[in-house]
Protein backbone atom coordinates (compact mmCIF):
# COMPACT_ATOMS: atom_id res chain seq x y z
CA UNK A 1 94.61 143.01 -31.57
CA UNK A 2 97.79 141.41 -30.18
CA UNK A 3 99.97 142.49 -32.20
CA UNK A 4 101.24 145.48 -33.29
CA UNK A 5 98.86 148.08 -35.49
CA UNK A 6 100.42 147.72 -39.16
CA UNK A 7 99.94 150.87 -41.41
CA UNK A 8 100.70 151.33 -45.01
CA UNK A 9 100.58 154.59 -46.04
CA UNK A 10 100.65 155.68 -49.99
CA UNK A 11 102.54 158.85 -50.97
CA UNK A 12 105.35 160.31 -49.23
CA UNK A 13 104.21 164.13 -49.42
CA UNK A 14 102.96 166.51 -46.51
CA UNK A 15 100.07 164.80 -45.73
CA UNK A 16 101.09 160.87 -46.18
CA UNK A 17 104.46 161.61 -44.45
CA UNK A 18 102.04 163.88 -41.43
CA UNK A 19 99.98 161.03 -41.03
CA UNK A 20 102.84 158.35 -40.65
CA UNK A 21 104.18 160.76 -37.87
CA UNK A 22 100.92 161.32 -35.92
CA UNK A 23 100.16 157.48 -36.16
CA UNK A 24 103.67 156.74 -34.54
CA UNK A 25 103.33 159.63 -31.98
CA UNK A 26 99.67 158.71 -31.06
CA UNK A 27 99.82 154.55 -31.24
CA UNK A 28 103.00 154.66 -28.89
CA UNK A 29 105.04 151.49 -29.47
CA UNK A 30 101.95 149.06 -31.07
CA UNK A 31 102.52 150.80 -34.79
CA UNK A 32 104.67 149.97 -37.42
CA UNK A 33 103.89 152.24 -40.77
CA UNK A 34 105.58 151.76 -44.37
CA UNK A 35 105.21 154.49 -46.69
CA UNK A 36 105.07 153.50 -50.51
CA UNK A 37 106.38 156.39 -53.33
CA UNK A 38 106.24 155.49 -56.45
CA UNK A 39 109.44 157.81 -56.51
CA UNK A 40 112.94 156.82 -55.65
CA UNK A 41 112.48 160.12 -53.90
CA UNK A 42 110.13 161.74 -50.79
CA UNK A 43 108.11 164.32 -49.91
CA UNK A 44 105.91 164.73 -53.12
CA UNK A 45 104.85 168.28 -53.85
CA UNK A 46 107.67 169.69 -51.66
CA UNK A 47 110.63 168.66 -53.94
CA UNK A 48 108.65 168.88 -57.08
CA UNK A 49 106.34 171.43 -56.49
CA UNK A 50 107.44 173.98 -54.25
CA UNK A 51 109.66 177.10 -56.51
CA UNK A 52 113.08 176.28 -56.60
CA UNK A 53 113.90 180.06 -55.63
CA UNK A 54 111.91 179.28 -52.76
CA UNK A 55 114.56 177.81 -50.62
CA UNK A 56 113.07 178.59 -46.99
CA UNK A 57 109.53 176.89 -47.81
CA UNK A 58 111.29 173.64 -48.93
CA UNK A 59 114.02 173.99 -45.91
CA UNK A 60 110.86 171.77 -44.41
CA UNK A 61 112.31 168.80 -45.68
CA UNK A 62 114.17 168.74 -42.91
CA UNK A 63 111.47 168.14 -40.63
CA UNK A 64 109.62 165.79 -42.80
CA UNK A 65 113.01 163.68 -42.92
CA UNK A 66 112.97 163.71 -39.21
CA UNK A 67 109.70 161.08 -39.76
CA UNK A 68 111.39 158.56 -41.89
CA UNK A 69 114.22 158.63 -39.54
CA UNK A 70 111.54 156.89 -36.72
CA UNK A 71 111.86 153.36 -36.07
CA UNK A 72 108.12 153.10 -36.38
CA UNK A 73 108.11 154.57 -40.03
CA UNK A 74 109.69 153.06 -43.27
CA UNK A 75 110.15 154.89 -46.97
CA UNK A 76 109.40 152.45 -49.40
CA UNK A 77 110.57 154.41 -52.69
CA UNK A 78 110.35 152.94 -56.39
CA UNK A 79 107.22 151.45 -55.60
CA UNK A 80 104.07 152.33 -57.84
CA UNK A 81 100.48 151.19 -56.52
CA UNK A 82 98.67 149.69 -58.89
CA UNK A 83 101.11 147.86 -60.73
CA UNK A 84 103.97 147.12 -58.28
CA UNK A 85 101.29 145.95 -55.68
CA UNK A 86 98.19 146.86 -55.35
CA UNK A 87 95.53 148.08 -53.08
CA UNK A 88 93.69 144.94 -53.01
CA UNK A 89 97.19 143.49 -51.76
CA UNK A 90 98.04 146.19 -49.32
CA UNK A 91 95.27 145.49 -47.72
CA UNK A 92 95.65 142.04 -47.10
CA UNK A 93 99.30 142.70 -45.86
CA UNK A 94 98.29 145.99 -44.01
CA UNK A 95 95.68 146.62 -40.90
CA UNK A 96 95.02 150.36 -42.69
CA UNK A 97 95.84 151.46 -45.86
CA UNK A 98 95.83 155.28 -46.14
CA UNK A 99 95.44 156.78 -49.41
CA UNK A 100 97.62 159.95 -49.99
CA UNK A 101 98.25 160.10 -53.70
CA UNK A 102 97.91 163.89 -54.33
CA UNK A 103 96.05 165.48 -57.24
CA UNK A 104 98.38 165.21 -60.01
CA UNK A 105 95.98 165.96 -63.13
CA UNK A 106 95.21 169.04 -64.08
CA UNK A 107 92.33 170.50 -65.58
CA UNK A 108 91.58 171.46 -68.44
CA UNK A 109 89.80 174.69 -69.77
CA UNK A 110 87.79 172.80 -71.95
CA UNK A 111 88.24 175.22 -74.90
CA UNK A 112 88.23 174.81 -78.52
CA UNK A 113 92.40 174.52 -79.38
CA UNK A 114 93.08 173.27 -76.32
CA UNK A 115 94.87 170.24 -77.35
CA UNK A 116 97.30 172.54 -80.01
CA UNK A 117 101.18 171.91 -79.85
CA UNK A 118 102.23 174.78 -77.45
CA UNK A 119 98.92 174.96 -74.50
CA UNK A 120 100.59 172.73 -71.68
CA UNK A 121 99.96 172.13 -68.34
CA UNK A 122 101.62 174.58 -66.08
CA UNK A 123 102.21 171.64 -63.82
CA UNK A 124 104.72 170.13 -66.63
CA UNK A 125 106.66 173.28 -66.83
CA UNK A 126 106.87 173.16 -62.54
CA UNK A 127 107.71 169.27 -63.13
CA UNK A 128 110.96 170.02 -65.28
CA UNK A 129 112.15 172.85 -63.90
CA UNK A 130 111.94 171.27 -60.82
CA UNK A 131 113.61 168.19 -62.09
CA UNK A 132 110.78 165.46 -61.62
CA UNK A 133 112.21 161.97 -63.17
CA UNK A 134 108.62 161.99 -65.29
CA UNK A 135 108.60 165.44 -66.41
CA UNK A 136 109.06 166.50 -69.93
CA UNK A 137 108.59 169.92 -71.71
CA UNK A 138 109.24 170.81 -75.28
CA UNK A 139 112.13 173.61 -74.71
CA UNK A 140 111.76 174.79 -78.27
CA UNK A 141 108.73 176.24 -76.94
CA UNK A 142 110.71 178.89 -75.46
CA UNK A 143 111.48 180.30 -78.49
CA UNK A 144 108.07 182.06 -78.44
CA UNK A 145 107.96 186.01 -78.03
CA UNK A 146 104.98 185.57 -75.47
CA UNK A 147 103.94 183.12 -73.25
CA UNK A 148 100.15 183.31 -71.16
CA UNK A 149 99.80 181.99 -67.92
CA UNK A 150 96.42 181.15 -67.33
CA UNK A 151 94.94 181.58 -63.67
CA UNK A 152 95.86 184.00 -61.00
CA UNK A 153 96.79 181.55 -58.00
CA UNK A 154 100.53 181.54 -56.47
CA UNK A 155 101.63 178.76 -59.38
CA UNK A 156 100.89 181.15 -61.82
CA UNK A 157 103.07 183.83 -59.94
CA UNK A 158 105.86 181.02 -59.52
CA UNK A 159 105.71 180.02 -63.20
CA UNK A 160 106.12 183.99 -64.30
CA UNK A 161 108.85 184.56 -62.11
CA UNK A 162 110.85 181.08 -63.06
CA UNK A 163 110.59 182.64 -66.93
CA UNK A 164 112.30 185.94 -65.87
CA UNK A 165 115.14 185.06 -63.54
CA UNK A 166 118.17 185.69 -64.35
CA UNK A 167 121.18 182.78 -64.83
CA UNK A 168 123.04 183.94 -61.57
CA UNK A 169 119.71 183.85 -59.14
CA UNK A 170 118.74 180.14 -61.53
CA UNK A 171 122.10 179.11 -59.66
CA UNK A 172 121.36 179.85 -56.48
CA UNK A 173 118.75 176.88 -56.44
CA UNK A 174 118.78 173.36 -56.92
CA UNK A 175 117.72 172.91 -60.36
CA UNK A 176 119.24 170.71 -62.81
CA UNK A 177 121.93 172.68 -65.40
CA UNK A 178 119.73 171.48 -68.24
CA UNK A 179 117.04 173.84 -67.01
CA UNK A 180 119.11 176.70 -66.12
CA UNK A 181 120.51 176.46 -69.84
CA UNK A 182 117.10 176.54 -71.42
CA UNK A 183 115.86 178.90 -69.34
CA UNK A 184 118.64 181.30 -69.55
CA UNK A 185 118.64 180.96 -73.50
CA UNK A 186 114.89 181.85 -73.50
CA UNK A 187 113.50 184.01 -76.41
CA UNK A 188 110.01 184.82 -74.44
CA UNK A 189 109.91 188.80 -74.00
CA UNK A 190 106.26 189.35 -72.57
CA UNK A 191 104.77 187.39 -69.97
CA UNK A 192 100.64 187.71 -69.50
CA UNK A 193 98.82 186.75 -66.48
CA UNK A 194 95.37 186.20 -67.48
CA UNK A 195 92.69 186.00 -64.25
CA UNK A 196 88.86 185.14 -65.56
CA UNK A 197 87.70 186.99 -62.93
CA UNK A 198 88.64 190.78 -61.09
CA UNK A 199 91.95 191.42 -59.16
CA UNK A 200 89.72 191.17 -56.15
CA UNK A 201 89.22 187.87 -56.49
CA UNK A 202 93.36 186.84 -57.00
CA UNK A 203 93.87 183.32 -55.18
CA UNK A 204 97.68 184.51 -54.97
CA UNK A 205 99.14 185.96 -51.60
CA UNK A 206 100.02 189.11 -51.45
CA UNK A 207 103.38 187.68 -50.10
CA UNK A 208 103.68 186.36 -53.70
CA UNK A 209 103.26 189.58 -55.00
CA UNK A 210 105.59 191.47 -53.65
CA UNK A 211 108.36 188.82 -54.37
CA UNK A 212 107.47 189.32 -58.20
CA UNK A 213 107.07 192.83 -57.88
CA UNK A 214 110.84 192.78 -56.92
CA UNK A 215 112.03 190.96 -59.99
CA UNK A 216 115.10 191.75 -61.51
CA UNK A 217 115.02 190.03 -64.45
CA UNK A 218 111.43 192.25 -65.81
CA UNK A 219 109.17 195.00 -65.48
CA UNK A 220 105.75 194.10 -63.82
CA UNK A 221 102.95 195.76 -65.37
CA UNK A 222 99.31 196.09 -64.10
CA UNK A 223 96.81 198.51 -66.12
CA UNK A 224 95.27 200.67 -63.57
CA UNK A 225 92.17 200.78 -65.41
CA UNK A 226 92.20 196.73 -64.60
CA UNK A 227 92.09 197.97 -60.77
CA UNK A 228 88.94 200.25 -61.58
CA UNK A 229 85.85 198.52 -59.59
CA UNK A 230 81.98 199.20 -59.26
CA UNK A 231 80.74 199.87 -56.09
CA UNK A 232 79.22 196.54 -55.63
CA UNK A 233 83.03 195.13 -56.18
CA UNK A 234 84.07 197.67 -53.37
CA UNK A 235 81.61 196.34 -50.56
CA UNK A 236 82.91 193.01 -51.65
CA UNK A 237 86.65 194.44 -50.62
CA UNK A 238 85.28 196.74 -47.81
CA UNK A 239 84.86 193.25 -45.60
CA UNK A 240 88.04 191.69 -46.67
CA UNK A 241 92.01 193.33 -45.47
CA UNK A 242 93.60 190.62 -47.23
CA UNK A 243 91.75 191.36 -50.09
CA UNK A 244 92.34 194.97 -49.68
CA UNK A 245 95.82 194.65 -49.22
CA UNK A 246 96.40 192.29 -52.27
CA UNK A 247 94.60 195.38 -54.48
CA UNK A 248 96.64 198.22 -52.66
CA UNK A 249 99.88 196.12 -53.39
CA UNK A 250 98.51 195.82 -57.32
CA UNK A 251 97.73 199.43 -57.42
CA UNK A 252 101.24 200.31 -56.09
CA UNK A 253 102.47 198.04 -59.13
CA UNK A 254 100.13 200.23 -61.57
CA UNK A 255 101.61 203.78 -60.39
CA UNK A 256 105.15 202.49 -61.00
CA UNK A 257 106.85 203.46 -64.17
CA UNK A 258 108.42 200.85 -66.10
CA UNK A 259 112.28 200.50 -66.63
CA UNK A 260 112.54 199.55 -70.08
CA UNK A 261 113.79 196.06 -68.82
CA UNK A 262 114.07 193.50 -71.42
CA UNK A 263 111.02 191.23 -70.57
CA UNK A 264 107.82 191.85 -69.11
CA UNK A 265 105.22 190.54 -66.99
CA UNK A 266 101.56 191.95 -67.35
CA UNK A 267 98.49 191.76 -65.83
CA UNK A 268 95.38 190.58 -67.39
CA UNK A 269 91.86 190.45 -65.72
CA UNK A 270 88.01 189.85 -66.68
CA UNK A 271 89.38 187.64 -69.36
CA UNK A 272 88.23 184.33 -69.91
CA UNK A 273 89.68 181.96 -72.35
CA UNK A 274 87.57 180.96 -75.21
CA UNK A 275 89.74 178.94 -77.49
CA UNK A 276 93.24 178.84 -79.12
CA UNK A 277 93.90 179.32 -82.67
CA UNK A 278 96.64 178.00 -85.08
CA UNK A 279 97.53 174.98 -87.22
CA UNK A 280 98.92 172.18 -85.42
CA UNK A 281 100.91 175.06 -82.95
CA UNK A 282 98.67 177.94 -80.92
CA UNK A 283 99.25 181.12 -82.54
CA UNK A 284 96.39 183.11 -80.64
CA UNK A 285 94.31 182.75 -77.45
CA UNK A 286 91.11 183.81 -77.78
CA UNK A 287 89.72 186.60 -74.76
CA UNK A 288 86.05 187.45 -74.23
CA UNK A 289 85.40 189.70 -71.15
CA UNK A 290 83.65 187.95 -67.97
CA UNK A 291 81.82 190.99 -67.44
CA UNK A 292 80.91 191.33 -71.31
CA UNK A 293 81.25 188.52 -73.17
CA UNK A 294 80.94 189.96 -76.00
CA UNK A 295 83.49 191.80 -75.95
CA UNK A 296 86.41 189.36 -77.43
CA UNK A 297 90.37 189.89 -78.17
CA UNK A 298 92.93 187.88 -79.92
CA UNK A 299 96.40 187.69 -77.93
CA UNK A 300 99.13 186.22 -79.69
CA UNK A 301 101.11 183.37 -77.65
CA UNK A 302 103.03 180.82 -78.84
CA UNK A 303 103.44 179.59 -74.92
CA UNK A 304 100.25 179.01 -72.94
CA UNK A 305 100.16 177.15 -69.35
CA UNK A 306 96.82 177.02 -67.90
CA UNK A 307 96.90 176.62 -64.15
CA UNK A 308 93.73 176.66 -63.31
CA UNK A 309 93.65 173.94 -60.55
CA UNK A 310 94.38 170.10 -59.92
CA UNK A 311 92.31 166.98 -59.72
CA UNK A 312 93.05 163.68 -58.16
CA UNK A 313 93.81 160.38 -60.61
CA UNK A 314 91.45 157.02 -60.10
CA UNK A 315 93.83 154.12 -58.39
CA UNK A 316 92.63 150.81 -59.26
CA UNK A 317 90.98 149.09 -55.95
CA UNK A 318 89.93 152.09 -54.87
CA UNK A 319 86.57 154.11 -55.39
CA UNK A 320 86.39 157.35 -57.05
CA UNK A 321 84.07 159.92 -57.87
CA UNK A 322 85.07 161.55 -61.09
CA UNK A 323 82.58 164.30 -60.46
CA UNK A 324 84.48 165.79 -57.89
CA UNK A 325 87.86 163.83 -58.55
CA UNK A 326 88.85 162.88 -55.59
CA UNK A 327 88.11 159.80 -53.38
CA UNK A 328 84.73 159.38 -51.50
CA UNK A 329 84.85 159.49 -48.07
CA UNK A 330 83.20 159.90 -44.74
CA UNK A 331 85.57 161.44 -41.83
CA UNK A 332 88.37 159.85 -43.64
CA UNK A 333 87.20 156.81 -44.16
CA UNK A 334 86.76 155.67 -47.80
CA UNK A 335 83.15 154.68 -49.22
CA UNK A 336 81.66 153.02 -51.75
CA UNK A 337 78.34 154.23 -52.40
CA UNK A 338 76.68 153.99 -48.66
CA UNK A 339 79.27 151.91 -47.64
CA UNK A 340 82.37 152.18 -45.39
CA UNK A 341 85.44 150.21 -47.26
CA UNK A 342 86.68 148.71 -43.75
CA UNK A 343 90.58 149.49 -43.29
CA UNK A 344 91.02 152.10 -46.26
CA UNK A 345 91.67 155.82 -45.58
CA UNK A 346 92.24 158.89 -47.32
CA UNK A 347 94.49 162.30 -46.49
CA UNK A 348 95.44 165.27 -48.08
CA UNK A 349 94.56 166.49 -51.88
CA UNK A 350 92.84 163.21 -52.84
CA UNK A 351 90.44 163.57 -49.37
CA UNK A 352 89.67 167.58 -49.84
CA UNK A 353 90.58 168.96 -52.99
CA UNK A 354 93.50 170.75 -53.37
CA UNK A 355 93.44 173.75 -51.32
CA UNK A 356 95.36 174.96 -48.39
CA UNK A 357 99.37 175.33 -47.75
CA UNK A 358 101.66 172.42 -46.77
CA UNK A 359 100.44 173.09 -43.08
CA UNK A 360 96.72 172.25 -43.79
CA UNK A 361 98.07 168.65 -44.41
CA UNK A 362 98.97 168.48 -40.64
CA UNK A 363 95.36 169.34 -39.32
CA UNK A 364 93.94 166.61 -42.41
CA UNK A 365 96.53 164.59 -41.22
CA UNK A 366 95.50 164.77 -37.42
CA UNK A 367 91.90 163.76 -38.59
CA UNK A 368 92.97 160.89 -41.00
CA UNK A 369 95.20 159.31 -38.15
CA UNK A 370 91.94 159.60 -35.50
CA UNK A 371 90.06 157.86 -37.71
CA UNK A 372 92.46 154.87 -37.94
CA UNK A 373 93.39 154.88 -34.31
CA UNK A 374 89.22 154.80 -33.57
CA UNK A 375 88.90 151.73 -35.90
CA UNK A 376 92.34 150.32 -34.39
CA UNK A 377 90.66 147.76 -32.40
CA UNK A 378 88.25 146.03 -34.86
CA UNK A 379 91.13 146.22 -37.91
CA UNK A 380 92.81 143.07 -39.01
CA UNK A 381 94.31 142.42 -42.34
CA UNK A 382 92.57 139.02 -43.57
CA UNK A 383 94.72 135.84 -44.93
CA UNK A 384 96.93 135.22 -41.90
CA UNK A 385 96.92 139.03 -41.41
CA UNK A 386 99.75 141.62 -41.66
CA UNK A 387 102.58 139.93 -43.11
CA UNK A 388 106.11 141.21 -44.65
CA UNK A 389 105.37 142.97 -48.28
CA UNK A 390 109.33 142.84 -48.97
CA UNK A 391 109.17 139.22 -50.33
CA UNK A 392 105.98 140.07 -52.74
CA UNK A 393 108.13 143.09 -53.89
CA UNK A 394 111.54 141.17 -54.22
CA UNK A 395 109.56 138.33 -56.49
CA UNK A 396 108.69 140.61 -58.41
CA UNK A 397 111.94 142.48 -59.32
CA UNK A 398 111.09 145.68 -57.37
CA UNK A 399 113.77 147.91 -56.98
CA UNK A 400 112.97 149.37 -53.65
CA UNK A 401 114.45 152.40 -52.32
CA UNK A 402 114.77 152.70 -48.75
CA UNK A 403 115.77 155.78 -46.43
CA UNK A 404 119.48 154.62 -46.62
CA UNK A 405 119.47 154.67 -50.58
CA UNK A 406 117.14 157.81 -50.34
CA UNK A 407 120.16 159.31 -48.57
CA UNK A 408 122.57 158.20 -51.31
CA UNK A 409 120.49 160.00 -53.45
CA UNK A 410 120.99 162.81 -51.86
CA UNK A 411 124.71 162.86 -51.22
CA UNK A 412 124.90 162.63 -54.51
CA UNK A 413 123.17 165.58 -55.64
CA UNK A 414 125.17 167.63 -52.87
CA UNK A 415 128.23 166.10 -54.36
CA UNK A 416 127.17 167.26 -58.14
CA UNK A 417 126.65 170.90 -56.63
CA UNK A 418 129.33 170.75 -54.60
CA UNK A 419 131.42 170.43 -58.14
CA UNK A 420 130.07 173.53 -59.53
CA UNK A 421 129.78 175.62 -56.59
CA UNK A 422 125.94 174.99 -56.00
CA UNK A 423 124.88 173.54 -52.17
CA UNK A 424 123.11 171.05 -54.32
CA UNK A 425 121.90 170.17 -57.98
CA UNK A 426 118.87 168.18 -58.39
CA UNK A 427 118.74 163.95 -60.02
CA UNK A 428 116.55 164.36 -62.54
CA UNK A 429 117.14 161.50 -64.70
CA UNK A 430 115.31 158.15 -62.49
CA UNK A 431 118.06 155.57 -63.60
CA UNK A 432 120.96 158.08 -62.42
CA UNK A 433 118.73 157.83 -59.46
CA UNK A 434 118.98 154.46 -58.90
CA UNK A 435 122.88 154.41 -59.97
CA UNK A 436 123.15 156.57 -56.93
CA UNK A 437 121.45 154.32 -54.53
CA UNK A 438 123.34 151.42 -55.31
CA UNK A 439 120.44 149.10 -56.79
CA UNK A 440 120.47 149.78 -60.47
């Protein structure tokens, strides 16, 4: 090419930051890679995703950090695609663009009620606990005597056990005193884990499990007649030790007595939700049996987050196929219809679907970064190829946030815990972000 391989990358999570790192570890000194976030903050799903309570899971900051610290890479922070700059323009400044925006919808049940004051997203309620500058959540909502949590993957396990922690374990993480407040103040007594389909098929680890079976804060309850399978279920167990040791773990839940603490988190399987009653607030989710549906119960909940699974959001220049939601591609290169888009890639959530742990971005990363190195030689941005993006973004009043101001960011949220006796308490507001980092 003779010149050096320029790489814009989109999204700062697992897989965008992964992908920045392999690209500068495998394209030796002809790479240069700048990694747009349309937060003043990095590393996506890890800071705003991960359980606060979880502490050594999002310790791997540190080692996504380590990337941004390369020469080769650059955080570009502040910066939304699509309105900020877009695709189209990224790709006339950029040899590659590589898509990693996530899957930040979720999806719906597509019940009857659904849209009633009260059924939210459970992905809103991770978002503001976990202090995410867009998230809001109605705290009034607490105030309910029972709150459902619909799916049976390890978000719904998170979101249970955020409801019963106590204050004193709420300040052993980084989350924002607001939350702690609400969620210490909380009126919710029972919390119900509703699965569509048999504990056998649980997406949550067992690892979960136990650490909610441990809870101080509440009694877990499982009905052991929700453990009770037919012989057919049983062969589908017999070939599967995870699965049996998720079930032996649930039984050992079932046999325990409960302590008479002051909340409660139960168990609820072969339920699937058939709508939500109530006025302009849900009052009652409707239950029919999966294995009978017509057998049907009313459970009263004034709280329901459905977390039944994430899609990925259409970004303008870019194909999409909203039957899948997520981004067409072929070996990580984008298509449209038959069609190879020349220079556009895609990694992580928006390339797969989102499955698999923060690791799983590293092997879609590995792929994603092949692909680009293989086209290396025939990519060239067009009009006069490759040139600065900072002057587009300065004319147009973008307040960017680089790794410096990223780290101002984060001195000052060490500084705020440091004040109340917390390693760190969590920005949460985006213009006290930008106070922080000097460029509001």
């Amino acid at each position: 090419m003779g010149r050096a391989l320029k790489v814009a990358v989109v999204g700062s999570g697992p897989a965008g930051a992964f992908c920045a790192e392999i690209l500068a570890d495998e394209a030796g000194q002809d790479v240069s890679i700048d990694v747009f976030e349309r937060l003043p903050t990095p590393f996506g799903l890890v800071r705003y995703g991960v359980a606060p309570d979880h502490q050594k899971i999002k310790s791997i900051v540190g080692s996504l950090g380590e990337i941004f610290e390369s020469p080769k890479v650059r955080f570009l922070g502040n910066v939304t695609v699509g309105s900020d700059v877009t695709v189209e323009e990224l790709r006339a400044h950029y040899d590659a663009v590589v898509l990693a925006v996530g899957a930040p919808l979720d999806r719906p049940l597509g019940v009857e009620g659904e849209g009633l004051r009260g059924v939210i997203a459970a992905r809103n309620f991770v978002s503001w606990y976990s202090g995410h500058p867009d998230a809001t959540f109605d705290t009034s909502l607490l105030a309910a005597d029972r709150a459902v949590v619909v799916g049976v993957g390890n978000v719904a396990l998170d979101v249970a056990r955020m409801l019963v922690r106590t204050p004193d374990e709420l300040r052993r993480t980084d989350v924002p005193a607001h939350v702690i407040e609400a969620l210490a103040g909380h009126r919710v007594r029972e919390i119900c884990v509703v699965g569509r389909r048999g504990p056998e098929f649980a997406k949550f680890t067992n690892k979960e499990l136990l650490e909610l079976a441990e809870v101080e804060g509440a009694d877990v309850i499982v009905d052991p007649a929700e453990l009770v399978l037919s012989e057919e279920r049983q062969a589908y167990v017999a070939g599967r030790p995870p699965v049996k040791r998720l079930l032996a773990t649930l039984q050992k839940i079932a046999d325990r007595k409960p302590q008479g603490r002051s909340r409660s988190i139960r168990f609820l399987f072969d339920r699937t939700p058939v709508g939500f009653v109530g006025e302009s607030s849900v009052g009652v989710m409707r239950l029919a049996r999966t294995s009978d549906p017509t057998i049907v119960e009313d459970l009263g909940a004034g709280l329901v987050l459905p977390a039944v699974g994430y899609r990925s959001v259409q970004i303008t220049g870019a194909p999409f196929d909203d039957g899948i939601g997520r981004i067409p591609h072929r070996d990580s290169r984008v298509t449209d219809g038959d069609e190879v888009v020349d220079g556009l890639y895609v990694v992580g959530w928006v390339k797969r679907g989102p499955s698999g742990v923060i690791g799983t971005n590293r092997l879609c990363a590995s792929e994603t970064a092949a692909a680009v190195l293989a086209d290396a030689a025939a990519l060239r941005a067009p009009e006069g190829g490759a040139g600065p993006i900072d002057d587009l973004l300065e004319s147009r009043g973008v307040r960017v946030v680089d790794w410096s101001r990223w780290r101002a960011i984060e001195t000052a949220e060490r500084e705020l815990g440091a004040a109340c006796g917390r390693e760190r308490v969590k920005l949460y507001d985006r213009a006290e972000m930008l106070v922080a980092a000097g460029i509001a």
